[in-house]
PDB file of N, CA and C in Angstrom:
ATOM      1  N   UNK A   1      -2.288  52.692  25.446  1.00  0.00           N
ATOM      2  CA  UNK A   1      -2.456  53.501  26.633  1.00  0.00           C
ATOM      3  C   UNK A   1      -3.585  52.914  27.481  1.00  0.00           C
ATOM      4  N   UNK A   2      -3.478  53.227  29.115  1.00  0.00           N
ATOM      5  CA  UNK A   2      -4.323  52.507  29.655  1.00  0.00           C
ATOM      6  C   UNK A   2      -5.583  53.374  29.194  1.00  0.00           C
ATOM      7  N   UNK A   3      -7.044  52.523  30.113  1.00  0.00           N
ATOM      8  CA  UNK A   3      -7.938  53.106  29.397  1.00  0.00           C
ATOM      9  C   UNK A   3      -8.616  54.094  30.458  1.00  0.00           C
ATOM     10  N   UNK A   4      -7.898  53.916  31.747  1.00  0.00           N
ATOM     11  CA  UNK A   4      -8.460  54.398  33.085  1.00  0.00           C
ATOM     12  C   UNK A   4      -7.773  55.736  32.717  1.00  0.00           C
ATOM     13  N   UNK A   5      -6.457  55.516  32.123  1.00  0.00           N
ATOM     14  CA  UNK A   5      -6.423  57.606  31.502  1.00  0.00           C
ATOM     15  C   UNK A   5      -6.834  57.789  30.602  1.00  0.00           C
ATOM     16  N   UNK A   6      -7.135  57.591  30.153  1.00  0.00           N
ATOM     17  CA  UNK A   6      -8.332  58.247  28.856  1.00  0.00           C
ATOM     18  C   UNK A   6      -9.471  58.807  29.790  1.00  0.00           C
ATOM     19  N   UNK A   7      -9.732  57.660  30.775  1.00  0.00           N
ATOM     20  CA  UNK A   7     -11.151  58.189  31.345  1.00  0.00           C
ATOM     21  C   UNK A   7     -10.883  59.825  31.918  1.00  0.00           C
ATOM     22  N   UNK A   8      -9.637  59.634  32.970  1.00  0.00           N
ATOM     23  CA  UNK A   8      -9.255  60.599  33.892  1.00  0.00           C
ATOM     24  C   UNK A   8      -9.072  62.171  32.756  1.00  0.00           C
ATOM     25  N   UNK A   9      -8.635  61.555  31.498  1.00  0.00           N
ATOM     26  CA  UNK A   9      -8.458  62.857  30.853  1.00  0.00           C
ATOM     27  C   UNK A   9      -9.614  63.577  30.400  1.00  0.00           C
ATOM     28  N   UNK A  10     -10.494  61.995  30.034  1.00  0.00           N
ATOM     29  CA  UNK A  10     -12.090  62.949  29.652  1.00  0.00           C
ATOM     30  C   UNK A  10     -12.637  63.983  30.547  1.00  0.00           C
ATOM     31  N   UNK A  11     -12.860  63.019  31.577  1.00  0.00           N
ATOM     32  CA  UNK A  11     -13.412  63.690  32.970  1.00  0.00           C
ATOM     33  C   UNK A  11     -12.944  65.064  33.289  1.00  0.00           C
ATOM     34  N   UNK A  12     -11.604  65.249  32.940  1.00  0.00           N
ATOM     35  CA  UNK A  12     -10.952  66.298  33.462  1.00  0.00           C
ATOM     36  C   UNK A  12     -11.270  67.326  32.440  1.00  0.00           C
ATOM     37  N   UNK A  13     -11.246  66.791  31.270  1.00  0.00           N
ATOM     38  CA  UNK A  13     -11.345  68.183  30.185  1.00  0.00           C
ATOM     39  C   UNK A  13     -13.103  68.573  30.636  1.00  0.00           C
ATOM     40  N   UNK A  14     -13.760  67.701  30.659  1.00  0.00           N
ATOM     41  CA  UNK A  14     -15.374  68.212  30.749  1.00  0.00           C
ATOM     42  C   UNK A  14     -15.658  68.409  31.820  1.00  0.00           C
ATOM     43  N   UNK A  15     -14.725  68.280  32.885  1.00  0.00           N
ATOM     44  CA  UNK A  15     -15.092  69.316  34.129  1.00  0.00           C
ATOM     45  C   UNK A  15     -14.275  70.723  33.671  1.00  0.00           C
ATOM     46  N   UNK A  16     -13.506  70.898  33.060  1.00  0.00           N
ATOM     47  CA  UNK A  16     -13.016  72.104  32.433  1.00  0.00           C
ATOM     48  C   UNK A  16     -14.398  72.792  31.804  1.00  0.00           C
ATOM     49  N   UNK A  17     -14.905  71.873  30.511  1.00  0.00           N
ATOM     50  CA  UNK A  17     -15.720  72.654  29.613  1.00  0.00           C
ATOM     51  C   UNK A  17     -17.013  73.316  30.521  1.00  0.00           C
ATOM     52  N   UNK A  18     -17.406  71.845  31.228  1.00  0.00           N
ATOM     53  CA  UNK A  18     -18.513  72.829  32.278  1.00  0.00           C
ATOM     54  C   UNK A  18     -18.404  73.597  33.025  1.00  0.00           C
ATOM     55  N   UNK A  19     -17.647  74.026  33.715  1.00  0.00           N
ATOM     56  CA  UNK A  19     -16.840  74.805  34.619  1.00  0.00           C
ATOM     57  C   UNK A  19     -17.131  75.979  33.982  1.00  0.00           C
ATOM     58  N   UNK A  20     -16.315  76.360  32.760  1.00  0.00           N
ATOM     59  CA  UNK A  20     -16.175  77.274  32.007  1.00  0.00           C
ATOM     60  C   UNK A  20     -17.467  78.127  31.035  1.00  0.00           C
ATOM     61  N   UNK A  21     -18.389  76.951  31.151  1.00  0.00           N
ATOM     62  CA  UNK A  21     -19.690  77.328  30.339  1.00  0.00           C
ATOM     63  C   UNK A  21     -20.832  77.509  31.512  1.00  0.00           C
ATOM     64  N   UNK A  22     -20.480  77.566  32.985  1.00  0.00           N
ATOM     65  CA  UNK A  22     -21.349  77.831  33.674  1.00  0.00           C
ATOM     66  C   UNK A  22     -22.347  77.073  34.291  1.00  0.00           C
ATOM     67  N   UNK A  23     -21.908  75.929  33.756  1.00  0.00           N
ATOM     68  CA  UNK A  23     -22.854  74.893  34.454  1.00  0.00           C
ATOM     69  C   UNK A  23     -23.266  74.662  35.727  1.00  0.00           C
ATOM     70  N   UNK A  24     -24.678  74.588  35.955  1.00  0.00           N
ATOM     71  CA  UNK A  24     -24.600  74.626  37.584  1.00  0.00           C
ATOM     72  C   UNK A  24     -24.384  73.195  38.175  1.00  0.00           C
ATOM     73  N   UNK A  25     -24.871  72.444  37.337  1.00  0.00           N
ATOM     74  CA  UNK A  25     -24.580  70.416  38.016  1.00  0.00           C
ATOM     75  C   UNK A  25     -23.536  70.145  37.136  1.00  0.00           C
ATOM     76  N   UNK A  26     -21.907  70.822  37.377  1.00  0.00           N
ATOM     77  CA  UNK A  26     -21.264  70.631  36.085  1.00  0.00           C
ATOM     78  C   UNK A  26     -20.412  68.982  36.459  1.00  0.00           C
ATOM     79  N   UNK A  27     -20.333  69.042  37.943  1.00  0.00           N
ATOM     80  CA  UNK A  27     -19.798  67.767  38.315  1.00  0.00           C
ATOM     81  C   UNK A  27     -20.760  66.428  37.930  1.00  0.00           C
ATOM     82  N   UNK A  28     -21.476  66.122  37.941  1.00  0.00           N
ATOM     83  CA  UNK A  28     -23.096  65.336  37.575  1.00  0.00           C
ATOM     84  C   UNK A  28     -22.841  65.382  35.638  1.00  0.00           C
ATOM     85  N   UNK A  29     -22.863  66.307  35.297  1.00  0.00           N
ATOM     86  CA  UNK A  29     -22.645  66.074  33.818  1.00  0.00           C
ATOM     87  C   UNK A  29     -21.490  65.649  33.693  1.00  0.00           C
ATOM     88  N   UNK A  30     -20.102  65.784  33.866  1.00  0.00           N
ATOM     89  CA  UNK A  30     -18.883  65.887  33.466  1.00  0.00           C
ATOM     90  C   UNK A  30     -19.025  64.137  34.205  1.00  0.00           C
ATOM     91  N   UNK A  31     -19.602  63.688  34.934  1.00  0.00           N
ATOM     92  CA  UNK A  31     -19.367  62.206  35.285  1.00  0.00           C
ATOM     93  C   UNK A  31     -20.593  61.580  34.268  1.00  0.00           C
ATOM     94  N   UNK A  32     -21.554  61.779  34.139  1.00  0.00           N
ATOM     95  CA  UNK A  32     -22.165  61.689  33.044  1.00  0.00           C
ATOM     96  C   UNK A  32     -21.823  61.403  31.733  1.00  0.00           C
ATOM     97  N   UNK A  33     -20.854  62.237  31.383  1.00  0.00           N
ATOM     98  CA  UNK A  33     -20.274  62.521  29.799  1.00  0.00           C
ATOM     99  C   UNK A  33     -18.741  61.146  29.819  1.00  0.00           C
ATOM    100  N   UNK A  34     -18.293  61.220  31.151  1.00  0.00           N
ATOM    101  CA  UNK A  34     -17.076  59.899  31.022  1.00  0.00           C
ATOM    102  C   UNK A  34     -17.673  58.971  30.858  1.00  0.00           C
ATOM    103  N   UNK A  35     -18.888  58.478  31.975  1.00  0.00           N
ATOM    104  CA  UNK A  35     -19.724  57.361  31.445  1.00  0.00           C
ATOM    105  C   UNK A  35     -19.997  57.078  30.334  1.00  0.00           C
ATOM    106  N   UNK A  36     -20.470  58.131  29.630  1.00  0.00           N
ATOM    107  CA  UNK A  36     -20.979  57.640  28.102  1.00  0.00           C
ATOM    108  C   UNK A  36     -19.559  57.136  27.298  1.00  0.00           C
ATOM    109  N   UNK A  37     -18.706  57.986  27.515  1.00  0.00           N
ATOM    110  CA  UNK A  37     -17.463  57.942  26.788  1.00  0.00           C
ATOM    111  C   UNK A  37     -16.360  56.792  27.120  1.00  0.00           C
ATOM    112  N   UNK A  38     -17.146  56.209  28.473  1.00  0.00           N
ATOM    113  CA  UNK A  38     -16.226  54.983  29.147  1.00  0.00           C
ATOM    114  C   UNK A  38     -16.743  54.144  28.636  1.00  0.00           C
ATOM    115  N   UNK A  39     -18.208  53.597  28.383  1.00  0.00           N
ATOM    116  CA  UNK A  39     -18.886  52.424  27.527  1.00  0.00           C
ATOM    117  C   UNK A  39     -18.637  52.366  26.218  1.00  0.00           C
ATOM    118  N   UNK A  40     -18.359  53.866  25.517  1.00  0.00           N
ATOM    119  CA  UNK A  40     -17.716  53.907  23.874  1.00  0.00           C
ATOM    120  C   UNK A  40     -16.723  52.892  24.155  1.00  0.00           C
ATOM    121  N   UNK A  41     -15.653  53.865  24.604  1.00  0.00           N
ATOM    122  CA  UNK A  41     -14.298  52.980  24.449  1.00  0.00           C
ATOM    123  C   UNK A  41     -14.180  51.639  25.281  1.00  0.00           C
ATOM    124  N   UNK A  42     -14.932  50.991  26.207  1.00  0.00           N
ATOM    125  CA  UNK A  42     -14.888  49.639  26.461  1.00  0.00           C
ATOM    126  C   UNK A  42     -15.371  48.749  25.605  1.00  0.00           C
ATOM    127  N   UNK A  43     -16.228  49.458  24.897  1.00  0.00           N
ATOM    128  CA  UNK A  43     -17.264  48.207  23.466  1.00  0.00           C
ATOM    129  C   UNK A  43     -16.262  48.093  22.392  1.00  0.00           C
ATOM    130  N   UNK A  44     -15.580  49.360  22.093  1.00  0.00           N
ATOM    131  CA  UNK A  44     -14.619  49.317  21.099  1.00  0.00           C
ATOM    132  C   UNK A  44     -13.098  48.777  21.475  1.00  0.00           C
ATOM    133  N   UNK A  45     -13.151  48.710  22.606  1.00  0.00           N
ATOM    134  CA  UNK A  45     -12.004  47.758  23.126  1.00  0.00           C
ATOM    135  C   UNK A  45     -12.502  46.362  22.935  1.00  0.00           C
ATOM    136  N   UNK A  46     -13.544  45.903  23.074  1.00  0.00           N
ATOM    137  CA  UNK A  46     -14.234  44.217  23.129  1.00  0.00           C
ATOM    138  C   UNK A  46     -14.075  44.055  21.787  1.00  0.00           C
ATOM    139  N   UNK A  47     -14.520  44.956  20.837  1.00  0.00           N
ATOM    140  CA  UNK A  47     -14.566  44.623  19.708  1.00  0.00           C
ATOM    141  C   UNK A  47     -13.098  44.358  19.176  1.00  0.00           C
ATOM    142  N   UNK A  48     -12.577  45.452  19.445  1.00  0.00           N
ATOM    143  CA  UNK A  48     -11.234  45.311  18.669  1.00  0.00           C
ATOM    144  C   UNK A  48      -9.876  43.900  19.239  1.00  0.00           C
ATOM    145  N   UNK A  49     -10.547  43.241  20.432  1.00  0.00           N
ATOM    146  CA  UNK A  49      -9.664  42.355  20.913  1.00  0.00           C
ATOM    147  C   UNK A  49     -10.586  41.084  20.421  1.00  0.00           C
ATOM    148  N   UNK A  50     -11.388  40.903  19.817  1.00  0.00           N
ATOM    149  CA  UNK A  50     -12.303  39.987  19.013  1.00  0.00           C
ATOM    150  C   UNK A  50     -11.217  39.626  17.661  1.00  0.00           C
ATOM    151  N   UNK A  51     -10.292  40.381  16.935  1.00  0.00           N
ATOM    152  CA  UNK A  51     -10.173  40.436  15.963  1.00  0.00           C
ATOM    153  C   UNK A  51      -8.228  39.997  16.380  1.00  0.00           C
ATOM    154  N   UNK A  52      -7.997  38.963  15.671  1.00  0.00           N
ATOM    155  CA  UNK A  52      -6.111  38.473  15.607  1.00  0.00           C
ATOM    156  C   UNK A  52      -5.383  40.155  15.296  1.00  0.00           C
ATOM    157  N   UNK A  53      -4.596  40.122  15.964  1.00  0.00           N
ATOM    158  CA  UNK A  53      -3.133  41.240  15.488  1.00  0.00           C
ATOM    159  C   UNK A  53      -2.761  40.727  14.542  1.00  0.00           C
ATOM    160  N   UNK A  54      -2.616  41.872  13.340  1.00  0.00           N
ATOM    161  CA  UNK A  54      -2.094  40.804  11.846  1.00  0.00           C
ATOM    162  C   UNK A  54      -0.734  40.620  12.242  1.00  0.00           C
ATOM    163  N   UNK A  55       0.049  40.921  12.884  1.00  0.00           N
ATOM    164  CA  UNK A  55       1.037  40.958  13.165  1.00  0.00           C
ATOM    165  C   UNK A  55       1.336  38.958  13.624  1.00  0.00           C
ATOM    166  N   UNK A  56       0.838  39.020  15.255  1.00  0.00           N
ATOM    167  CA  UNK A  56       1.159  37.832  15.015  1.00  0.00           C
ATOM    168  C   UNK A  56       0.516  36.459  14.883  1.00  0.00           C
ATOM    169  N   UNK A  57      -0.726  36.638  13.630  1.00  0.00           N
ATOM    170  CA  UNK A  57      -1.274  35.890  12.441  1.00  0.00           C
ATOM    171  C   UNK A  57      -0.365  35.406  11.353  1.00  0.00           C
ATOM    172  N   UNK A  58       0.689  36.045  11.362  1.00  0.00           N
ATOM    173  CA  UNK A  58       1.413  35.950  10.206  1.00  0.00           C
ATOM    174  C   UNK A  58       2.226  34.319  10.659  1.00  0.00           C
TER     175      UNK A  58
END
């Protein structure tokens, strides 16, 4: 799956959660929280394309 929806889905659920919990800078956090969660999954994308598909290693 691409990784730009993952982002769009994060973003979207944690403008949900803040929304819902009252946050007053909930837009500022909820872009906040993709950021963090966009550098997870880009490092773990670098990493994991570092490594052959056993597939076609074989």
């Amino acid at each position: 799956m691409n990784i730009w929806w993952w982002l769009v889905g994060i973003f979207i659920a944690h403008s949900v959660l803040y929304l819902a919990l009252g946050t007053a800078t909930w837009l500022a956090t909820a872009l906040l929280a993709t950021a963090f969660y966009g550098v997870i999954l880009l490092v773990g994308k670098l990493i994991a394309s570092r490594y052959p598909d056993k597939e076609e290693s074989k």
